[in-house]
Protein backbone atom coordinates (compact mmCIF):
# COMPACT_ATOMS: atom_id res chain seq x y z
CA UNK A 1 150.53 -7.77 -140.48
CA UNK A 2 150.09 -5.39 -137.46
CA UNK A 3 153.16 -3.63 -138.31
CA UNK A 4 152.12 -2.53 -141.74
CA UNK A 5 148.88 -2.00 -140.36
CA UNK A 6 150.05 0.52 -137.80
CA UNK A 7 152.48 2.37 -140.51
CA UNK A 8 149.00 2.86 -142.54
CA UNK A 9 146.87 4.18 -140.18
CA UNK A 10 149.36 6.73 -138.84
CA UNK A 11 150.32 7.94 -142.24
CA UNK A 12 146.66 9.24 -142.27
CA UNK A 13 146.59 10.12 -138.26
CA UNK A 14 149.22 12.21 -138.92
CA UNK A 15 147.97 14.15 -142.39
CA UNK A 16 146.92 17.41 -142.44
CA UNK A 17 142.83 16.43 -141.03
CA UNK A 18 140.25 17.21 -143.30
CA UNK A 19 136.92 16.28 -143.90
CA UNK A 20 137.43 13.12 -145.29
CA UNK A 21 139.95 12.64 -141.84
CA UNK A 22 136.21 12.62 -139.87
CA UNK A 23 134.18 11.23 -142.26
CA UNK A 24 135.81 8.10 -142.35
CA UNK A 25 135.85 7.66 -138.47
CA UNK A 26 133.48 4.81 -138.59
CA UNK A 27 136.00 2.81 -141.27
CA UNK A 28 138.90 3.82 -139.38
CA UNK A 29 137.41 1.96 -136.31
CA UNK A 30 135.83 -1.12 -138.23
CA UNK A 31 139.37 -1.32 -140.12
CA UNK A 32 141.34 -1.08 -136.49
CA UNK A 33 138.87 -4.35 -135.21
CA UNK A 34 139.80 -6.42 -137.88
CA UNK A 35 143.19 -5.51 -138.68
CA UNK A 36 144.40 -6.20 -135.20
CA UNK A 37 143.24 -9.77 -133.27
CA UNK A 38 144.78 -8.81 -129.88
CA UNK A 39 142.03 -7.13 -128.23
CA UNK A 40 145.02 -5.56 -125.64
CA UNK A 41 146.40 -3.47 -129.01
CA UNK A 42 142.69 -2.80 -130.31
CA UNK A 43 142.28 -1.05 -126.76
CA UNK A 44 145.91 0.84 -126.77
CA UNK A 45 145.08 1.86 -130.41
CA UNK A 46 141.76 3.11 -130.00
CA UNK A 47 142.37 4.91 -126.62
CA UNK A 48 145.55 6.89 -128.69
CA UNK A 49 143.67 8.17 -131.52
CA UNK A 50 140.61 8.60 -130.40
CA UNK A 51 141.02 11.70 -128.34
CA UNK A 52 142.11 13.53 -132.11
CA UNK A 53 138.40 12.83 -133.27
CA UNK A 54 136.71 14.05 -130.76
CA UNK A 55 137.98 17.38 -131.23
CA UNK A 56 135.79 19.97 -133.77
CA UNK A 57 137.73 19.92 -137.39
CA UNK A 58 138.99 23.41 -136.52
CA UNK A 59 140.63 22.50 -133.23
CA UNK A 60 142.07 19.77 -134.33
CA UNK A 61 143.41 21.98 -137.62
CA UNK A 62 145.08 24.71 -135.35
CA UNK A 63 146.64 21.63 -133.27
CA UNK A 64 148.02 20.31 -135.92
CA UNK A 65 149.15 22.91 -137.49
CA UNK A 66 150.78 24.17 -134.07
CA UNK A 67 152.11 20.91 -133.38
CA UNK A 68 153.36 20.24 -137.23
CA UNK A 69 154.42 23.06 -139.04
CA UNK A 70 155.17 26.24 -136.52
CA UNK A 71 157.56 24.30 -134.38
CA UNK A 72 161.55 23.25 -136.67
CA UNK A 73 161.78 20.22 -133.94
CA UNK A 74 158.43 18.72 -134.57
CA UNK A 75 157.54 18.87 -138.03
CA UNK A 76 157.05 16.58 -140.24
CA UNK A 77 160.24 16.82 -143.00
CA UNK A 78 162.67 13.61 -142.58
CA UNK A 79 165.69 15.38 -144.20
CA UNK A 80 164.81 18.32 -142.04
CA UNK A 81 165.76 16.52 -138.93
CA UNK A 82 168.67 14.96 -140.76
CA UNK A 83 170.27 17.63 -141.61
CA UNK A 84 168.02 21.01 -140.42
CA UNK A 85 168.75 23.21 -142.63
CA UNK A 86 172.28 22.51 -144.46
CA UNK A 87 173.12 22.60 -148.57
CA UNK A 88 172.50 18.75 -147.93
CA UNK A 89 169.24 18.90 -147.52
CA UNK A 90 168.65 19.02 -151.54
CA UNK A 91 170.80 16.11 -152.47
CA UNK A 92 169.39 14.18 -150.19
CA UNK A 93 165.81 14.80 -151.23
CA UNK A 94 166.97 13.85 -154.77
CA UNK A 95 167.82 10.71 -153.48
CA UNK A 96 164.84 9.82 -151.57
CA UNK A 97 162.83 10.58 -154.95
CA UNK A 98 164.41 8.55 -156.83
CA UNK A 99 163.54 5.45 -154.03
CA UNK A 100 160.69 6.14 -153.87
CA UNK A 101 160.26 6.04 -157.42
CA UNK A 102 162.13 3.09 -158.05
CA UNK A 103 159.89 1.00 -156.16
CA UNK A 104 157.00 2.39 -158.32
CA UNK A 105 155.29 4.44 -155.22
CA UNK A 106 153.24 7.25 -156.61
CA UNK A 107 154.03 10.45 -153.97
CA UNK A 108 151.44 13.39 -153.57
CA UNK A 109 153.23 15.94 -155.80
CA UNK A 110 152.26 18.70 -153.63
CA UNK A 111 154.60 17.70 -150.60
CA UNK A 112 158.30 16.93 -150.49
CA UNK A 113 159.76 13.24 -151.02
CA UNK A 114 160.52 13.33 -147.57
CA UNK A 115 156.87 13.77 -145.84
CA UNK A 116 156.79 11.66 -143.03
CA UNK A 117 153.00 10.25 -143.59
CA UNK A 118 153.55 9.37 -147.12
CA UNK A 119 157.02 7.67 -146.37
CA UNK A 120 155.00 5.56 -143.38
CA UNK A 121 152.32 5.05 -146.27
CA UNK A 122 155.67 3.62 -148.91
CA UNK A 123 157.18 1.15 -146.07
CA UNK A 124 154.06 -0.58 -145.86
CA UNK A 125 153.97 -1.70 -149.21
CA UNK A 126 158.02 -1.34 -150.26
CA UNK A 127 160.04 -4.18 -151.10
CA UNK A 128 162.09 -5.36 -147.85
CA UNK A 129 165.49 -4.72 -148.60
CA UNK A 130 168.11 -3.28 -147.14
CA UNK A 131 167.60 0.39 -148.96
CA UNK A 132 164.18 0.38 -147.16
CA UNK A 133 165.25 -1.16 -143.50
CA UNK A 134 167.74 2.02 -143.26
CA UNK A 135 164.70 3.87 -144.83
CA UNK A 136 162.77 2.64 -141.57
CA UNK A 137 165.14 3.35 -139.61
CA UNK A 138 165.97 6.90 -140.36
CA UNK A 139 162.10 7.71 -140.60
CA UNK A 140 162.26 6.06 -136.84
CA UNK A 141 165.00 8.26 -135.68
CA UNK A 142 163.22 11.71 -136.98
CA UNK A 143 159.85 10.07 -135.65
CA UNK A 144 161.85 9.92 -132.11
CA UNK A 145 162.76 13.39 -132.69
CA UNK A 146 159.62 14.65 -132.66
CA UNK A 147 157.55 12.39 -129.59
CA UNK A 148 160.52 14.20 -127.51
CA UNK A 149 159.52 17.72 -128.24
CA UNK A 150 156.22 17.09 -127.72
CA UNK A 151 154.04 17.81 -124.77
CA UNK A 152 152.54 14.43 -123.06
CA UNK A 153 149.28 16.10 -123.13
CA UNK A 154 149.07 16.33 -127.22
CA UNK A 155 147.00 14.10 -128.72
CA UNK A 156 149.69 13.88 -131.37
CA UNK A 157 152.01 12.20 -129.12
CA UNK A 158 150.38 10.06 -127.81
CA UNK A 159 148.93 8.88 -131.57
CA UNK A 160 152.65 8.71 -132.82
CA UNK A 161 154.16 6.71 -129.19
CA UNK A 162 151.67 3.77 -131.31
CA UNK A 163 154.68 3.99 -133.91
CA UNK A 164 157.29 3.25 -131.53
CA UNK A 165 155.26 0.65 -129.99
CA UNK A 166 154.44 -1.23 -132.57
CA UNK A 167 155.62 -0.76 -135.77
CA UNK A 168 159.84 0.42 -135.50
CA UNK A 169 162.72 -1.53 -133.94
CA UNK A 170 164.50 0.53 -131.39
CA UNK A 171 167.77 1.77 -132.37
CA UNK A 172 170.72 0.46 -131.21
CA UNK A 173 173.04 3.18 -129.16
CA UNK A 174 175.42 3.43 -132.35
CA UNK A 175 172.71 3.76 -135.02
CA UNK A 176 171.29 6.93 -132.78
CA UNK A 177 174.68 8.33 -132.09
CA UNK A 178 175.81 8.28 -136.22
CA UNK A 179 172.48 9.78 -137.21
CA UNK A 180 172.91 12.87 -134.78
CA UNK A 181 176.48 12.64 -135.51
CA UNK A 182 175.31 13.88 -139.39
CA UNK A 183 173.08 16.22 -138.07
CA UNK A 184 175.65 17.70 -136.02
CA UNK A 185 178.03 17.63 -139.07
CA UNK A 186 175.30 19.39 -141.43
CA UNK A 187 174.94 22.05 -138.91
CA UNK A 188 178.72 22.76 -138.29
CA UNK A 189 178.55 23.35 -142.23
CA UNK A 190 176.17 25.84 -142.39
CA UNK A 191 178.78 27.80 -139.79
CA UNK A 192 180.26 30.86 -141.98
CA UNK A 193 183.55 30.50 -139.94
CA UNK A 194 185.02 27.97 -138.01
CA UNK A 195 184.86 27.16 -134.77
CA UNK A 196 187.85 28.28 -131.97
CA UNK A 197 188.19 26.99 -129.59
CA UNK A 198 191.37 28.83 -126.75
């Protein structure tokens, strides 16, 4: 299925790049041709990530690491766009563990349970229920998030747009508006007094 297909190959796009992240550049590519028969998507898939490999490992490290982990509205943390940086943010990372471990998914222990490329990586292969369509949904909204902050000339965006192309719903005007309304509600928390307003 293209959809599961596209949630796989962006949970590695958008991993830290290594090595192995250029080594495998040839699989990447043979995997793309036959795990997507319209030859229109091939052409939009290749011409989005292909710009990201032909970068030196270095570049495309400091990129990355500009685009992913210096900026709070861009990176890569699902309860971090959620709920930024209330009391929350804990609870709700307990939560997330304990789906993901429920549906017998075996996270990297040295990231958070909610790192966007390994939760793309767990809704290609997680039972389709309704736990895991809000899941998809709230992955979709952060994903959103981050496109918008993002320059049109990073590679990076134009790699993740493939998401919202192909592989996420868009969400409905009330599904968007009660996700920011929790955000907004997790950051009126965090106030030390409360707002007056004369």
């Amino acid at each position: 299925m293209e959809k599961k297909a596209i949630l796989l190959l962006m949970s590695r796009i958008l991993d830290y790049p290594d090595e192995a992240f250029f080594q495998c550049q040839s699989e990447v590519e043979e995997w793309i041709n036959q795990s997507f028969h319209e030859e229109t998507t091939r052409k939009e898939v290749f011409q989005r990530i292909l710009p990201l490999f032909e970068l030196k490992m270095e570049e495309l490290q400091e990129l990355y690491v500009d685009t992913f982990d210096y900026r709070d509205k861009t990176n890569l943390y699902l309860t971090a766009h959620e709920l930024g940086d209330s009391k929350k943010r804990g609870a709700a990372l307990i939560q997330l563990q304990k789906l993901i471990m429920d549906a017998g998914f075996n996270f990297q222990e040295n990231e958070l349970a909610d790192y966007i490329p390994m939760l793309l990586e767990l809704l290609t292969v997680c039972p389709e229920n309704e736990k895991f369509k809000k899941l998809s949904k709230r992955v979709s909204y952060a994903l959103s998030r981050v496109i918008d902050h993002l320059e049109e000339s990073n590679p990076y965006r134009q790699a993740a747009l493939l998401l919202q192309m192909f592989a996420f719903e868009e969400l409905k005007p009330e599904e968007i508006s009660m996700l920011d309304h929790l955000r907004e509600e997790a950051d009126l928390n965090e106030l030390p007094y409360p707002l007056m307003y004369g």
